[in-house]
C-alpha atoms as a PDB file:
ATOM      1  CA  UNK A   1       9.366 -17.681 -13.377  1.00  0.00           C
ATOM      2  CA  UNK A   2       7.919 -14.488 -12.482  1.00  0.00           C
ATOM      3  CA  UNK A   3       9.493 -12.181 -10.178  1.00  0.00           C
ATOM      4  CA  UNK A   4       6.805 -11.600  -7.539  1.00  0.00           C
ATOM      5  CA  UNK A   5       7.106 -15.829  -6.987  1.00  0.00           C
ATOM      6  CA  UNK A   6       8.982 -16.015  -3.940  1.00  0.00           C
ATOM      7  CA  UNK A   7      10.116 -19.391  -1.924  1.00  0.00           C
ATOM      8  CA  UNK A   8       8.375 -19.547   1.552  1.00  0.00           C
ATOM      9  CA  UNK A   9       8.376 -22.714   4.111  1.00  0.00           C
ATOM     10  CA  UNK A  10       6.049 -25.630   4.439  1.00  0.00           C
ATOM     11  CA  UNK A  11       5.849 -26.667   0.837  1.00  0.00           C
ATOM     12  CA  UNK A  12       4.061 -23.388   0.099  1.00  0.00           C
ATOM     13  CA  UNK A  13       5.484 -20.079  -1.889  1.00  0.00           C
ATOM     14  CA  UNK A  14       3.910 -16.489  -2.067  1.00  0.00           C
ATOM     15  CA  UNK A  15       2.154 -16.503  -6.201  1.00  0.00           C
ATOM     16  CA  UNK A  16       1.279 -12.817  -5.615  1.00  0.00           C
ATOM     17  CA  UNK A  17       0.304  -9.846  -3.197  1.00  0.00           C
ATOM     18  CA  UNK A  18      -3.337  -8.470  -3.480  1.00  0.00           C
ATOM     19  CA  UNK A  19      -3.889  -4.823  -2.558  1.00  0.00           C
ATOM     20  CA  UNK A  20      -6.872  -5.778  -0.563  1.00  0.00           C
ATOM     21  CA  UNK A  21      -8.467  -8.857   1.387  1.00  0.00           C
ATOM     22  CA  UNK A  22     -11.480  -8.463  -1.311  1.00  0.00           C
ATOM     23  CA  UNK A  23      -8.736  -9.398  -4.497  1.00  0.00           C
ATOM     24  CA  UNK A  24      -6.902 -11.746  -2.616  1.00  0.00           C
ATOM     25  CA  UNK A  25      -9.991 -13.766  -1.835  1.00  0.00           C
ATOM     26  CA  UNK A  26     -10.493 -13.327  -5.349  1.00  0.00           C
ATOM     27  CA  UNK A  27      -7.431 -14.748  -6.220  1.00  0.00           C
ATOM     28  CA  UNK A  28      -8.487 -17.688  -4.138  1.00  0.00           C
ATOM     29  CA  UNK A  29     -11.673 -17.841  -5.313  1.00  0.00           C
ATOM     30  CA  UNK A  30     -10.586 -18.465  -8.889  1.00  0.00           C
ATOM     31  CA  UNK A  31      -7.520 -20.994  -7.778  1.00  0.00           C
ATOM     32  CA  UNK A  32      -9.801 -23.001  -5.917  1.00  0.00           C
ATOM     33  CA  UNK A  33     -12.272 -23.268  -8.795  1.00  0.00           C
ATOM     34  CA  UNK A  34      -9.678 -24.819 -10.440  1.00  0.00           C
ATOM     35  CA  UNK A  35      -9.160 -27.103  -7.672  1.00  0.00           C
ATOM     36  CA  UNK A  36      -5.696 -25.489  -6.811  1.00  0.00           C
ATOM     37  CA  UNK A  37      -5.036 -25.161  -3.152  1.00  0.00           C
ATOM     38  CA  UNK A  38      -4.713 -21.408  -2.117  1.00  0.00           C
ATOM     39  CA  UNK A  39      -3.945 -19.093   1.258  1.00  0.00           C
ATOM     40  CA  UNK A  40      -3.792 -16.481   2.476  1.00  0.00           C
ATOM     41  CA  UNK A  41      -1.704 -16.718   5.630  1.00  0.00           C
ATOM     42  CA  UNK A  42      -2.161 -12.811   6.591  1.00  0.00           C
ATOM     43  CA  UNK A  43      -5.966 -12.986   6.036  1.00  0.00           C
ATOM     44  CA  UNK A  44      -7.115 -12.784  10.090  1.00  0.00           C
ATOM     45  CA  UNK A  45      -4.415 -10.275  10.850  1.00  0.00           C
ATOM     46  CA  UNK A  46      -5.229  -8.025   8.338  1.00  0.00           C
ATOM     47  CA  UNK A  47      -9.380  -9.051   8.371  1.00  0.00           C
ATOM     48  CA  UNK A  48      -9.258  -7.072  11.602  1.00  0.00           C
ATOM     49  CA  UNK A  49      -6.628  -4.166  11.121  1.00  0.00           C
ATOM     50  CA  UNK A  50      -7.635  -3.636   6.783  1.00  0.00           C
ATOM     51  CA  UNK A  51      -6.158  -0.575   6.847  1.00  0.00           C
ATOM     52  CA  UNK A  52      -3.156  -1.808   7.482  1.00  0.00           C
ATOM     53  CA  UNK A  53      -2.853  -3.604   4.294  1.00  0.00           C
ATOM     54  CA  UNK A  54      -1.749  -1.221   2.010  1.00  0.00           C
ATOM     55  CA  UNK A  55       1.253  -0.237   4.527  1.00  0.00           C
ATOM     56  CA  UNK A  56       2.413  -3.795   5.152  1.00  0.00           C
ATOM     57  CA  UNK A  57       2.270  -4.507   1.184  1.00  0.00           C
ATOM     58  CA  UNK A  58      -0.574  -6.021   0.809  1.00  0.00           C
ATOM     59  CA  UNK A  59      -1.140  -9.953   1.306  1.00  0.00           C
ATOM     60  CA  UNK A  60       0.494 -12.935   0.427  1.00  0.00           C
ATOM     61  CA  UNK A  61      -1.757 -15.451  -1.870  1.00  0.00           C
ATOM     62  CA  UNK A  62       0.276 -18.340  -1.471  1.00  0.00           C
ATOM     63  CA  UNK A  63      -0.012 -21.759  -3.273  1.00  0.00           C
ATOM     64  CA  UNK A  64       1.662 -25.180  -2.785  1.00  0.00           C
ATOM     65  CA  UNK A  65       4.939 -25.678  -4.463  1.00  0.00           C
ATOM     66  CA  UNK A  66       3.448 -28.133  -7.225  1.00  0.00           C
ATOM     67  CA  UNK A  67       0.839 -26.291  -8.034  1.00  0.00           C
ATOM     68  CA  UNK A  68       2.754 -23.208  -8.804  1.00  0.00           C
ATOM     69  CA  UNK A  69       3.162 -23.215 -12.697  1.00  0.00           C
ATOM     70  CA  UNK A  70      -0.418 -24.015 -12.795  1.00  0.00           C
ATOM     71  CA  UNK A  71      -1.739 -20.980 -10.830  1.00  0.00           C
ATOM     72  CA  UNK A  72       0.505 -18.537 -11.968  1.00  0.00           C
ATOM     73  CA  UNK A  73      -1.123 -19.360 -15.409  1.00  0.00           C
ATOM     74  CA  UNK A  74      -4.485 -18.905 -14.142  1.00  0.00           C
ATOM     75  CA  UNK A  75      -3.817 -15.596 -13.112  1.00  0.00           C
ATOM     76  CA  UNK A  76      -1.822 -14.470 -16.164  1.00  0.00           C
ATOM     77  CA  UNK A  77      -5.079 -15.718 -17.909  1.00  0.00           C
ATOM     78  CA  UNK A  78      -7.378 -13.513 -15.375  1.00  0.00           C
ATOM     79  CA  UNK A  79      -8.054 -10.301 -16.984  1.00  0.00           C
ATOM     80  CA  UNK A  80      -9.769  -7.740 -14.731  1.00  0.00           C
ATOM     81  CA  UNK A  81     -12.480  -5.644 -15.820  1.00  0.00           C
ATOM     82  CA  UNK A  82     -10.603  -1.940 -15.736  1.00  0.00           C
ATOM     83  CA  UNK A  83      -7.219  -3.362 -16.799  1.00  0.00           C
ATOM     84  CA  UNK A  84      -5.927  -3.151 -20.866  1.00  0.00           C
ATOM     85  CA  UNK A  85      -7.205  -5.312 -23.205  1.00  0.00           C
ATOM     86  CA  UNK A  86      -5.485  -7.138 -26.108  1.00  0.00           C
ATOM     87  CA  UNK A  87      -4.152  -4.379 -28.476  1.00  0.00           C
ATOM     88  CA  UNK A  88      -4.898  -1.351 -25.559  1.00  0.00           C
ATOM     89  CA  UNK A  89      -2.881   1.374 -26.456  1.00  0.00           C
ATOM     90  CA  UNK A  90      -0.407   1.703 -22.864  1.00  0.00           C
ATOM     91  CA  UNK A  91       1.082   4.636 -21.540  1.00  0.00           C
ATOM     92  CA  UNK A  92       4.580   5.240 -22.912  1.00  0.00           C
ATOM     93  CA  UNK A  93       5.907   4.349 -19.737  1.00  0.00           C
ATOM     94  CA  UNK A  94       3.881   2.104 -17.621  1.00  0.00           C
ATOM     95  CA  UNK A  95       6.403   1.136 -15.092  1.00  0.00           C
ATOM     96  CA  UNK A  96       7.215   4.629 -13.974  1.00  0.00           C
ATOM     97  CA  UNK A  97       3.608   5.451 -14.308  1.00  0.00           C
ATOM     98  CA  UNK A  98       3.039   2.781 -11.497  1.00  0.00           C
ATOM     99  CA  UNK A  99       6.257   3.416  -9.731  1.00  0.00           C
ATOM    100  CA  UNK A 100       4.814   7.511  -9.213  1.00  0.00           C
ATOM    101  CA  UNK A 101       0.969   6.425  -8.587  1.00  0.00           C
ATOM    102  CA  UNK A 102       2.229   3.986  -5.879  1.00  0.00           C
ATOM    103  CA  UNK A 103       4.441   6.663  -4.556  1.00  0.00           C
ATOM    104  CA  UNK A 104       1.401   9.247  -4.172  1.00  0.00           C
ATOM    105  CA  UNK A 105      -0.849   6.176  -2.974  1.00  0.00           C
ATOM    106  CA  UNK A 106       1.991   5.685   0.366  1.00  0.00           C
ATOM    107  CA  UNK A 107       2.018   9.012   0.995  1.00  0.00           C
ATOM    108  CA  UNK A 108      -1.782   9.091   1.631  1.00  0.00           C
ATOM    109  CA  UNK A 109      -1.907   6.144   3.787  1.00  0.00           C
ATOM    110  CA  UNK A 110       1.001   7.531   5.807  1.00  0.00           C
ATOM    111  CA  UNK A 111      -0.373  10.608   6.707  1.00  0.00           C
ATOM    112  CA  UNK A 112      -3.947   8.841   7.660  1.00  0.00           C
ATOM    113  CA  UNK A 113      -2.019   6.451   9.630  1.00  0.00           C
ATOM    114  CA  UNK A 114      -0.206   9.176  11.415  1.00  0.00           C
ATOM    115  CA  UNK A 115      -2.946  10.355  13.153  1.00  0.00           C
ATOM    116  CA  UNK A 116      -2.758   6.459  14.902  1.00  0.00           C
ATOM    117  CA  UNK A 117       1.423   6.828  15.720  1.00  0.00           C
ATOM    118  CA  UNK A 118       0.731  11.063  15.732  1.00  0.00           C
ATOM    119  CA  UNK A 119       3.370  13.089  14.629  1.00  0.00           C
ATOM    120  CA  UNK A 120       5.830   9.971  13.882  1.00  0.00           C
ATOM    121  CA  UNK A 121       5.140   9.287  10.406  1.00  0.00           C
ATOM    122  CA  UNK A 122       3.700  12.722   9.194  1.00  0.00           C
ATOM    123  CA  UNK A 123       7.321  13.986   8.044  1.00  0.00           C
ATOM    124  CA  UNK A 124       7.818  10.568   5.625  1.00  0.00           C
ATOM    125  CA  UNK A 125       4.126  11.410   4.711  1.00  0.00           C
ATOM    126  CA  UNK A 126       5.224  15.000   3.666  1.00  0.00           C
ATOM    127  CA  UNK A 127       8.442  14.143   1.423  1.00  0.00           C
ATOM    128  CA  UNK A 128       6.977  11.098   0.402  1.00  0.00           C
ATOM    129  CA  UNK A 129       4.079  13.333  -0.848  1.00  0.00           C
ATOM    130  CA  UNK A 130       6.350  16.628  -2.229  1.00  0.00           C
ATOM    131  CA  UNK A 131       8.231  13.221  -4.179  1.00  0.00           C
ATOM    132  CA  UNK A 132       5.136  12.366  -5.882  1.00  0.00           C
ATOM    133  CA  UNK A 133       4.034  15.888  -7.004  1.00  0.00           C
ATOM    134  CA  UNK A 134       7.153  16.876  -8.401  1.00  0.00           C
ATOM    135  CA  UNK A 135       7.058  13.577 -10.967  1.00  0.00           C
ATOM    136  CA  UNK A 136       5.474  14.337 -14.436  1.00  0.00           C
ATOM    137  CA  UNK A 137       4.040  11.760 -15.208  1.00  0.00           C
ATOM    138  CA  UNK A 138       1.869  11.671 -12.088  1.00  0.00           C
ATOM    139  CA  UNK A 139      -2.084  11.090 -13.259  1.00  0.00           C
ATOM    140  CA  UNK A 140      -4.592  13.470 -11.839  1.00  0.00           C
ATOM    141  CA  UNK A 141      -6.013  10.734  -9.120  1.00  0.00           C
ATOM    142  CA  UNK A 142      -3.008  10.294  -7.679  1.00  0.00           C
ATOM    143  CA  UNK A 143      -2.062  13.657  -8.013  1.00  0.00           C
ATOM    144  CA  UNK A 144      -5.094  14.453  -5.634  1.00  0.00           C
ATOM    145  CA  UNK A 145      -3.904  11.852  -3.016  1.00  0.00           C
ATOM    146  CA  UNK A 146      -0.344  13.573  -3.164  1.00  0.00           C
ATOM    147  CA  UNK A 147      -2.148  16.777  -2.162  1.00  0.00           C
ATOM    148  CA  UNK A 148      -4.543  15.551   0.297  1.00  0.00           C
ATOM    149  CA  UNK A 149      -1.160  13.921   1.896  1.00  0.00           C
ATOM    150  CA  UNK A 150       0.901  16.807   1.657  1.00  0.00           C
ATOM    151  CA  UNK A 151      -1.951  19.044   3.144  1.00  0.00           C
ATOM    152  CA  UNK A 152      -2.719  16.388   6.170  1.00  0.00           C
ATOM    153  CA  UNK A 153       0.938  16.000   6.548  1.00  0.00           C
ATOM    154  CA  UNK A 154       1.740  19.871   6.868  1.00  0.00           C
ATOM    155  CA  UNK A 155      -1.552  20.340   9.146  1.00  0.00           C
ATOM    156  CA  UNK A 156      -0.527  17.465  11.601  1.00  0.00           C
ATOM    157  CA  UNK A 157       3.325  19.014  11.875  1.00  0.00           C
ATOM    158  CA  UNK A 158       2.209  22.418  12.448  1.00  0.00           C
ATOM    159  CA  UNK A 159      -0.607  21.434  15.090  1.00  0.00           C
ATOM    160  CA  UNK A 160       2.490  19.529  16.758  1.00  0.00           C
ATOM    161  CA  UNK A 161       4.732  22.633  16.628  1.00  0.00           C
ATOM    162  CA  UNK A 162       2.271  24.791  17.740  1.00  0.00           C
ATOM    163  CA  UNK A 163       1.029  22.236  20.973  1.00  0.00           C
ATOM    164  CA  UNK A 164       5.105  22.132  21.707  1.00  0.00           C
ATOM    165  CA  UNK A 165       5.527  25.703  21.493  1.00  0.00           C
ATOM    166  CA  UNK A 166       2.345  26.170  24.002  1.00  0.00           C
ATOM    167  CA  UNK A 167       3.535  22.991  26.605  1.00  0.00           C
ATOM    168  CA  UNK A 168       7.134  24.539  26.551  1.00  0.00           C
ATOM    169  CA  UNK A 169       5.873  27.898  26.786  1.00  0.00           C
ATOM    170  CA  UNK A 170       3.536  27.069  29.681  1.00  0.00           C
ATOM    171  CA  UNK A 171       4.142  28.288  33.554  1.00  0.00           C
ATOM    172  CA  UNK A 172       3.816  24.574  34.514  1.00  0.00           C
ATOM    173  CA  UNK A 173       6.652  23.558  32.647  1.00  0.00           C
ATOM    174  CA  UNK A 174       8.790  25.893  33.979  1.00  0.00           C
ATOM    175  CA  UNK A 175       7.828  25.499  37.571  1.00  0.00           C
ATOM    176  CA  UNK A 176       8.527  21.479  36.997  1.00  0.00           C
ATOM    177  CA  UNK A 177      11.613  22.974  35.490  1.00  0.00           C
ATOM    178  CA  UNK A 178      12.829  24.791  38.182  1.00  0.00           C
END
């Protein structure tokens, strides 16, 4: 039993999280060709707030209990088009590979999110960022998005500093002061 396969209520239990609402309706697509019931139980909430996705983990492709074995072969059978073939020679370690790209892919949606929740998340977004860059084994993509999120991150904290500095600064605050 794999270890994404988690129990959920009502008969049904979460087969795997897609990035996206595009490969989760893939997912579905190909389960229901094989006349497995699928859903997708965060599809409307996410279907209006996508980039939201990526933060909240993605969503749930769930399946009915019974069906479970069945599906989870179907998508251990589903090869996508970029990933390794048969006999593909794989990095020496793919799990930390992942482990750092995912890291440098959070940072990036952080820091684009903190300009919703401004300057909140923009620290998290910085160390999460200066964590990525300083693993080796970070590929050049997603050493890009650690930059871009570093850079955003340090903009957006400065700009906050400097607007504090300036409101505190100010003769208005000191005459509500006083």
């Amino acid at each position: 039993m794999p270890d994404d396969v988690s129990q959920e209520g009502h008969g049904l239990l979460t087969l795997s999280m897609a990035p996206d609402l595009a490969a989760a309706r893939l997912m579905q697509g190909l389960l229901q060709s094989a006349g497995i019931d699928c859903f997708i139980p965060d599809e409307n909430l996410l279907s209006q707030a996508s980039y939201l996705s990526g933060i909240a983990g993605g969503l749930r492709v769930q399946v009915r209990t019974a069906d479970r074995e069945r599906a989870q072969a179907m998508l251990d059978d589903y090869r996508t088009p970029d990933g390794p073939a048969d006999g593909d020679e794989t990095p020496e370690h793919p799990k930390a590979v992942a482990e750092s790209e995912r890291l440098a892919q959070r940072a990036l949606r952080v820091a684009i999110l903190g300009f919703i929740l401004w300057p909140l998340p923009h620290p998290y977004a910085l160390a999460l960022a200066l964590a990525a860059l300083a693993r080796k084994d970070l590929t050049g993509y997603a050493r890009r998005q650690a930059r871009v999120a570093a850079a955003v991150s340090l903009l957006a904290i400065v700009v906050f500093l400097v607007a504090l500095f300036e409101l505190l600064s100010s003769d208005l605050w000191r005459q509500r002061l006083h």
